[in-house]
PDB file of N, CA and C in Angstrom:
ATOM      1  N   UNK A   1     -21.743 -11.117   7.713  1.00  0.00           N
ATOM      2  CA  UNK A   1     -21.401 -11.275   6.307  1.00  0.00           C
ATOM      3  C   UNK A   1     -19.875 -11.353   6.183  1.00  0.00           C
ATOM      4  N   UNK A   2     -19.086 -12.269   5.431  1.00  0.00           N
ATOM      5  CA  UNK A   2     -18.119 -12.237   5.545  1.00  0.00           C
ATOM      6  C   UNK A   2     -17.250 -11.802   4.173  1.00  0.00           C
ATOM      7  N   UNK A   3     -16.346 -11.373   4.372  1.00  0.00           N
ATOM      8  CA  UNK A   3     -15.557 -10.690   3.131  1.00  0.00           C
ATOM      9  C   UNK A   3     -15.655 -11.483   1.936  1.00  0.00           C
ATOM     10  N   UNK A   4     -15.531 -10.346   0.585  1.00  0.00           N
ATOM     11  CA  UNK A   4     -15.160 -11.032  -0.633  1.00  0.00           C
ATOM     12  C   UNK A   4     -13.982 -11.472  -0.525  1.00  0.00           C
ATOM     13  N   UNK A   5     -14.072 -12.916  -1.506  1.00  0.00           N
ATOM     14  CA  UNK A   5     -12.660 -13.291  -1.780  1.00  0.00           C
ATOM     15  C   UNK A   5     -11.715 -12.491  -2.714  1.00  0.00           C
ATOM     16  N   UNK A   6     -10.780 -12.982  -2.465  1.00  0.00           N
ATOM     17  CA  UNK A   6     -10.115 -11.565  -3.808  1.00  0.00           C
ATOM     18  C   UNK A   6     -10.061 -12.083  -5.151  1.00  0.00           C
ATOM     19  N   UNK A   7     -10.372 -13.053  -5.088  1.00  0.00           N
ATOM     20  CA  UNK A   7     -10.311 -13.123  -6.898  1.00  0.00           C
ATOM     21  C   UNK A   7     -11.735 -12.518  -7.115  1.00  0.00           C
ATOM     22  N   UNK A   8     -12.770 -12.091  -6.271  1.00  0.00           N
ATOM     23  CA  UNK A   8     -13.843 -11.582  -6.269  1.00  0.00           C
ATOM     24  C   UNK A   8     -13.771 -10.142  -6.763  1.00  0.00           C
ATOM     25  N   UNK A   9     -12.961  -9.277  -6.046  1.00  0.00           N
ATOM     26  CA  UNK A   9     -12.455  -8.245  -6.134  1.00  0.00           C
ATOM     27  C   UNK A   9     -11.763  -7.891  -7.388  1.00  0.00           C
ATOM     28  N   UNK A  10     -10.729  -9.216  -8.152  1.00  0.00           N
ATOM     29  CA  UNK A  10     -10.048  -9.057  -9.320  1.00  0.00           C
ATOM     30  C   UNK A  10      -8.523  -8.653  -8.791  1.00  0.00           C
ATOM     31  N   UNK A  11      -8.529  -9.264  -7.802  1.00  0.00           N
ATOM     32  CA  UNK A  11      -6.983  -8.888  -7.282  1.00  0.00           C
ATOM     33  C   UNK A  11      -5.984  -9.959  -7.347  1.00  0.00           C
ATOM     34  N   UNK A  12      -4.898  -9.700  -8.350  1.00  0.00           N
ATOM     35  CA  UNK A  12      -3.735 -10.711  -9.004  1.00  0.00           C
ATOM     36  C   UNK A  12      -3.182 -10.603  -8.206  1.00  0.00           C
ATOM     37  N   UNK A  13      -1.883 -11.376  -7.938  1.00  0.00           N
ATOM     38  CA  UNK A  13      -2.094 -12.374  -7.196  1.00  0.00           C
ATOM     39  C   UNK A  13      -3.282 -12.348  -5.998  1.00  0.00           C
ATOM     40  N   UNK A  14      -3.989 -13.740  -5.885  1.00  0.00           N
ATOM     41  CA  UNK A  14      -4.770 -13.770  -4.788  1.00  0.00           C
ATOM     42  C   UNK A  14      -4.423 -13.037  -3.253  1.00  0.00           C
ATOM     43  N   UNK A  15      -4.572 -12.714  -2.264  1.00  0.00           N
ATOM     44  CA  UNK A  15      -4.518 -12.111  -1.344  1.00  0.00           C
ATOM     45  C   UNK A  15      -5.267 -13.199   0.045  1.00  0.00           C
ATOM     46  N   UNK A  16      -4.308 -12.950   1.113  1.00  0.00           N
ATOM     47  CA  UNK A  16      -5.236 -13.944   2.515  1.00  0.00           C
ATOM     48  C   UNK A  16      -6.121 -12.763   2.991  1.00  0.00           C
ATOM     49  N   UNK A  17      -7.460 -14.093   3.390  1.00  0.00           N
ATOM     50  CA  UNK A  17      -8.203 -13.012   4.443  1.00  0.00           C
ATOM     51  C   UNK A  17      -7.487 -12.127   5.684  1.00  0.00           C
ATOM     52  N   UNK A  18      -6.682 -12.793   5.699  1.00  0.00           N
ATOM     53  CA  UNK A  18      -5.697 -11.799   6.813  1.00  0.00           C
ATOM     54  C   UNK A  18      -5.309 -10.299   6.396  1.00  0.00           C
ATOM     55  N   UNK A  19      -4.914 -10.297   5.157  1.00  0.00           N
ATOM     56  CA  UNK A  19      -5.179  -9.125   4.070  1.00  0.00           C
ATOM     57  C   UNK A  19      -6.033  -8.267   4.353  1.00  0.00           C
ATOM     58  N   UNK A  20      -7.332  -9.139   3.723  1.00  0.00           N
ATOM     59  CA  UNK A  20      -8.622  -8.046   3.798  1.00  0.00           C
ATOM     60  C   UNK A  20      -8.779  -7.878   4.933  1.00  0.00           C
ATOM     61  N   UNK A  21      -8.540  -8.094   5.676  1.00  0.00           N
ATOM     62  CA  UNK A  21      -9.318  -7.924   7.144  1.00  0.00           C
ATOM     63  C   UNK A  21      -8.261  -6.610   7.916  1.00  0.00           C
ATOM     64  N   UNK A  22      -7.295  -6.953   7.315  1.00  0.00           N
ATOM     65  CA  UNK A  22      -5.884  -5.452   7.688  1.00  0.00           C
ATOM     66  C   UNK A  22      -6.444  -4.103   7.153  1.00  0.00           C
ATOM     67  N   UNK A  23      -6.862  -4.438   5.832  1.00  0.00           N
ATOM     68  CA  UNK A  23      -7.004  -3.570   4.824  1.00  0.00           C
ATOM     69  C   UNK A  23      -8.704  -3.019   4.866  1.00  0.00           C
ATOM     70  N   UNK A  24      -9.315  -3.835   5.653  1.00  0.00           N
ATOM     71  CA  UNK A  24     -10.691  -2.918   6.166  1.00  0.00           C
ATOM     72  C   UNK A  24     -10.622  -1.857   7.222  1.00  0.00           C
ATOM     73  N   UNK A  25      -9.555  -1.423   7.872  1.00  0.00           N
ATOM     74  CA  UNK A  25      -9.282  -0.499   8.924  1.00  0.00           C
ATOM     75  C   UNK A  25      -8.050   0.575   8.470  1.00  0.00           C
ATOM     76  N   UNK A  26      -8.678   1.533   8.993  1.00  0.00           N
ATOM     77  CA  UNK A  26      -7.339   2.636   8.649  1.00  0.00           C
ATOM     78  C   UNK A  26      -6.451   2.452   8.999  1.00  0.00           C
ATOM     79  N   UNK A  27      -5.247   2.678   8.714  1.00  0.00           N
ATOM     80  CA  UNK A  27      -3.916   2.996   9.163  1.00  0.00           C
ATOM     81  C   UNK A  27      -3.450   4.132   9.310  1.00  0.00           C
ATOM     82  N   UNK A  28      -4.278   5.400   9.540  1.00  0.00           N
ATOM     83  CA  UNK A  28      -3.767   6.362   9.281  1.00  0.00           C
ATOM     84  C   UNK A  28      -3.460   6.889  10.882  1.00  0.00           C
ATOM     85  N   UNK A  29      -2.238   7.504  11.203  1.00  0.00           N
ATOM     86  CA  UNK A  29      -1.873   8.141  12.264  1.00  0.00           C
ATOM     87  C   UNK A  29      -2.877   8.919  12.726  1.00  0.00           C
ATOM     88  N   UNK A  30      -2.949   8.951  14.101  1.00  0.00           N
ATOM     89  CA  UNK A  30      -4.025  10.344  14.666  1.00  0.00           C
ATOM     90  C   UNK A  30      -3.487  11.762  14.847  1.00  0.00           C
ATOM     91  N   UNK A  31      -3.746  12.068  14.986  1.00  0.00           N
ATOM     92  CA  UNK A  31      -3.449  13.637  15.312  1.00  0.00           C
ATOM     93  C   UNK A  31      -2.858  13.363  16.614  1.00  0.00           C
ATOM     94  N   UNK A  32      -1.329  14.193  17.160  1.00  0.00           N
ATOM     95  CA  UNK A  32      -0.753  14.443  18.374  1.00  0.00           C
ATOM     96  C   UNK A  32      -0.461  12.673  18.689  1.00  0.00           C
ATOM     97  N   UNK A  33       0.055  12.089  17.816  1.00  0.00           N
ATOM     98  CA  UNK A  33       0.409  10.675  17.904  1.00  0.00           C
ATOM     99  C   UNK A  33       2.414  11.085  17.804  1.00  0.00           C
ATOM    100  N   UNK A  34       3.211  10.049  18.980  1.00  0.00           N
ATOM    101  CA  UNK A  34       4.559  10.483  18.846  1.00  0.00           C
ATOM    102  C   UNK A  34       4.842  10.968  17.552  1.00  0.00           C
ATOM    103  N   UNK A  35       6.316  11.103  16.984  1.00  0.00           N
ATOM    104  CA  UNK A  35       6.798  10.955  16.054  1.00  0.00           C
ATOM    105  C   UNK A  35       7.892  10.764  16.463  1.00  0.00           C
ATOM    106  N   UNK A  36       8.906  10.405  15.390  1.00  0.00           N
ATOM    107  CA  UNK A  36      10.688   9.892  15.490  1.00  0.00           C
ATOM    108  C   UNK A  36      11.227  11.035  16.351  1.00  0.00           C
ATOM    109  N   UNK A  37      11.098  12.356  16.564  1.00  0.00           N
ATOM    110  CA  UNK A  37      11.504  13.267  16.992  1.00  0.00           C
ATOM    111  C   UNK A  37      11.117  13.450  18.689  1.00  0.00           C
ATOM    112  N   UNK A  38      10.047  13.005  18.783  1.00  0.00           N
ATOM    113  CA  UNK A  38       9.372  13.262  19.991  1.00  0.00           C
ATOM    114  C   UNK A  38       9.817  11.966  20.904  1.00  0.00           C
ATOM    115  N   UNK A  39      10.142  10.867  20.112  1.00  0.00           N
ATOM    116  CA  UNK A  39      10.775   9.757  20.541  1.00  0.00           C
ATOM    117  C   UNK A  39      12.057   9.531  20.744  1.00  0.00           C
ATOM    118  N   UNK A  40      12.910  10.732  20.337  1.00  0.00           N
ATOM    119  CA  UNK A  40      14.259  10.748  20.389  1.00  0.00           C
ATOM    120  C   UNK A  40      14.919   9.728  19.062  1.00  0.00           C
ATOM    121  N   UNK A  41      14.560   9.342  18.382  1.00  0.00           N
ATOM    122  CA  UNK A  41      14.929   9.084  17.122  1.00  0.00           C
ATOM    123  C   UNK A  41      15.624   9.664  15.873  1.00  0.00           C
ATOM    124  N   UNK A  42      16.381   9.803  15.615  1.00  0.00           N
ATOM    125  CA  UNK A  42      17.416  10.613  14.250  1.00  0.00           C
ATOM    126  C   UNK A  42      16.959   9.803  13.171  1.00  0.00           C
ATOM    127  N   UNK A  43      16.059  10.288  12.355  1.00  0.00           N
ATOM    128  CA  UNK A  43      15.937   9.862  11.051  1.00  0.00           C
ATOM    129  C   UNK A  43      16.867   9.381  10.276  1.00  0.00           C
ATOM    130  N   UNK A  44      17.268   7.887   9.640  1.00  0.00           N
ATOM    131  CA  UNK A  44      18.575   7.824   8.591  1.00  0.00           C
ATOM    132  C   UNK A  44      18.009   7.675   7.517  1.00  0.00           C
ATOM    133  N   UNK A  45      18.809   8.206   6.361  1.00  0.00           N
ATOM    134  CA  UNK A  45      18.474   8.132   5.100  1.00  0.00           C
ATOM    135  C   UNK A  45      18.566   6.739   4.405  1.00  0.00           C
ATOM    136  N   UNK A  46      17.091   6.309   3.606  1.00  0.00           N
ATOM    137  CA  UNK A  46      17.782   4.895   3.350  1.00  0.00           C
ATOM    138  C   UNK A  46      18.315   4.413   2.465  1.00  0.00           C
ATOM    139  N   UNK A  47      19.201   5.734   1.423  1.00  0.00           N
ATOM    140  CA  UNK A  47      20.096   5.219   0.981  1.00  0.00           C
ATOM    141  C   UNK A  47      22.012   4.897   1.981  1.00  0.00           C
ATOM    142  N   UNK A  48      21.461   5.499   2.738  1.00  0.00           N
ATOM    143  CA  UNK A  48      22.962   4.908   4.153  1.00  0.00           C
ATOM    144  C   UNK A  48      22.810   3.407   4.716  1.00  0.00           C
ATOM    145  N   UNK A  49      21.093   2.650   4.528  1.00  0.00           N
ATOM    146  CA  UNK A  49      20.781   1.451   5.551  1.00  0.00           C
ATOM    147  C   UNK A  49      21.169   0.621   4.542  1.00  0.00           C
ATOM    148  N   UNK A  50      20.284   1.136   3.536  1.00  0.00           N
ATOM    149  CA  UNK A  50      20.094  -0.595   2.021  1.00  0.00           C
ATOM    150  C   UNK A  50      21.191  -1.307   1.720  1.00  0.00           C
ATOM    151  N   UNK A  51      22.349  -0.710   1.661  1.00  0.00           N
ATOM    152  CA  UNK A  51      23.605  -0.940   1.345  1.00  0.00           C
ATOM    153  C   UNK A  51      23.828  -2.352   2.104  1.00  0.00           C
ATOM    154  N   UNK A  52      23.706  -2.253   3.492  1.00  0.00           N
ATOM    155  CA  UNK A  52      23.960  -3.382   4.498  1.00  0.00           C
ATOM    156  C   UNK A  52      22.806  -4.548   5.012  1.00  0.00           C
ATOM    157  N   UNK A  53      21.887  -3.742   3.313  1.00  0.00           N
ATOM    158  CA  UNK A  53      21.212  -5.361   3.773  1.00  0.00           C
ATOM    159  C   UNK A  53      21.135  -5.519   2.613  1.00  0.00           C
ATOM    160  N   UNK A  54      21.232  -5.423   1.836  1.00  0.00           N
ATOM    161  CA  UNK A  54      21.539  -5.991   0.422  1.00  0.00           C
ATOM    162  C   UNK A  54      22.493  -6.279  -0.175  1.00  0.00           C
ATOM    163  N   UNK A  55      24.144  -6.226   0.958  1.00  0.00           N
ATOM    164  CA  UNK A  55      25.408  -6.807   0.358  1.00  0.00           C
ATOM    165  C   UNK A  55      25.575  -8.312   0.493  1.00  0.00           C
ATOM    166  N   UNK A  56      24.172  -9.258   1.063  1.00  0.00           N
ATOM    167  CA  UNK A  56      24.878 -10.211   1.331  1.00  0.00           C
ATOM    168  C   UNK A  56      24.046 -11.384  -0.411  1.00  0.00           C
ATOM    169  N   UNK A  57      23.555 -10.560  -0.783  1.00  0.00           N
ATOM    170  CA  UNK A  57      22.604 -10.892  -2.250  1.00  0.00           C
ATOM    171  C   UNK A  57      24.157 -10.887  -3.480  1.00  0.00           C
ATOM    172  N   UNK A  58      25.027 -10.311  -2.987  1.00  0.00           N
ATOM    173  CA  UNK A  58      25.852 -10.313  -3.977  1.00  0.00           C
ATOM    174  C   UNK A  58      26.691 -11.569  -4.410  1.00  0.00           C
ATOM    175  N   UNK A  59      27.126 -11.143  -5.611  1.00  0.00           N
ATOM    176  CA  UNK A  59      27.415 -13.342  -5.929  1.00  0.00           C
ATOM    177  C   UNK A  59      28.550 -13.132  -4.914  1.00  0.00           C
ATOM    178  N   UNK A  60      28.379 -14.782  -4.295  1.00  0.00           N
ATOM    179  CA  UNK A  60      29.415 -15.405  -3.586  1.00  0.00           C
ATOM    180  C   UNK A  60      29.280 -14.866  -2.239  1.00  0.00           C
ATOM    181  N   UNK A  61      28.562 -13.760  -2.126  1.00  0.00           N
ATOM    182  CA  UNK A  61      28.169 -13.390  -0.837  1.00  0.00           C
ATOM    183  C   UNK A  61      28.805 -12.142   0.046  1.00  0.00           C
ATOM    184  N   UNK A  62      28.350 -12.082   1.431  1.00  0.00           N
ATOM    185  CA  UNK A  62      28.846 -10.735   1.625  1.00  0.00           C
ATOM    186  C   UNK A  62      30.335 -10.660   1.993  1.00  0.00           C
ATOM    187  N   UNK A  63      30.933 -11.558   2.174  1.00  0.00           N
ATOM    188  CA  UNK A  63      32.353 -11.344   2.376  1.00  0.00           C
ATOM    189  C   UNK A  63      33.416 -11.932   0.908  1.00  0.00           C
ATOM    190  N   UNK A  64      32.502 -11.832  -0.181  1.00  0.00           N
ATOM    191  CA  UNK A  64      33.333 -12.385  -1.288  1.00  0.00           C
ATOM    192  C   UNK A  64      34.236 -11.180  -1.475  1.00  0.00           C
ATOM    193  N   UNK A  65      35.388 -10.940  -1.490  1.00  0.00           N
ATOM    194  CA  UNK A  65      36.444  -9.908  -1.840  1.00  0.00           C
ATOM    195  C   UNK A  65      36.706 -10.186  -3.167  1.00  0.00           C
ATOM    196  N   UNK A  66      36.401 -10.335  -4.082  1.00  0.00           N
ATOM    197  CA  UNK A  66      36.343 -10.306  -5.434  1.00  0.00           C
ATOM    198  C   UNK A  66      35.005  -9.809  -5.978  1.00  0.00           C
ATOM    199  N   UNK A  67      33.707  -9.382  -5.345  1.00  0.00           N
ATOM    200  CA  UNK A  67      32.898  -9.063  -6.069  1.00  0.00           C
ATOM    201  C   UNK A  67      32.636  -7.693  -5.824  1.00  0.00           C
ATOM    202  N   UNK A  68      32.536  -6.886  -6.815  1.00  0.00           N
ATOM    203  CA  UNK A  68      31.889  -5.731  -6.299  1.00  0.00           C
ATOM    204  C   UNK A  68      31.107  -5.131  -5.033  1.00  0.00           C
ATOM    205  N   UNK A  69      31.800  -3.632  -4.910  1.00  0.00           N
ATOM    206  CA  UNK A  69      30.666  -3.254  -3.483  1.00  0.00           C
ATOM    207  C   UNK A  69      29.437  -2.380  -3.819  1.00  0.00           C
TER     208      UNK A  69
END
């Protein structure tokens, strides 16, 4: 049997079967699965990352020296 479509479902914007087919399986971590810590990873906060990927959206771009930082 193969999946509803999503306008079946009532889901705005439409959605790919690639979607449903993600979204029929958990994602949920297992128990005793790494974490950032166990991996040697330092958590950054993402108000320290966004900054440097969203300066280049600014008018004229990321090296405009006339536009705001």
């Amino acid at each position: 049997m193969s999946p509803l479509p999503p306008a079946a479902v009532g889901l705005t914007p439409p959605i790919t079967r690639d979607q449903v087919e993600l979204m029929s399986h958990d994602n949920v971590v297992r128990p005793g699965a790494n974490t950032l810590a166990t991996l040697g990873i330092a958590a950054t906060a993402p108000e320290a990352i966004l900054p440097t990927y969203l300066d280049r959206f600014r008018i004229g771009g990321r090296y405009n020296r006339h536009a705001p930082a």
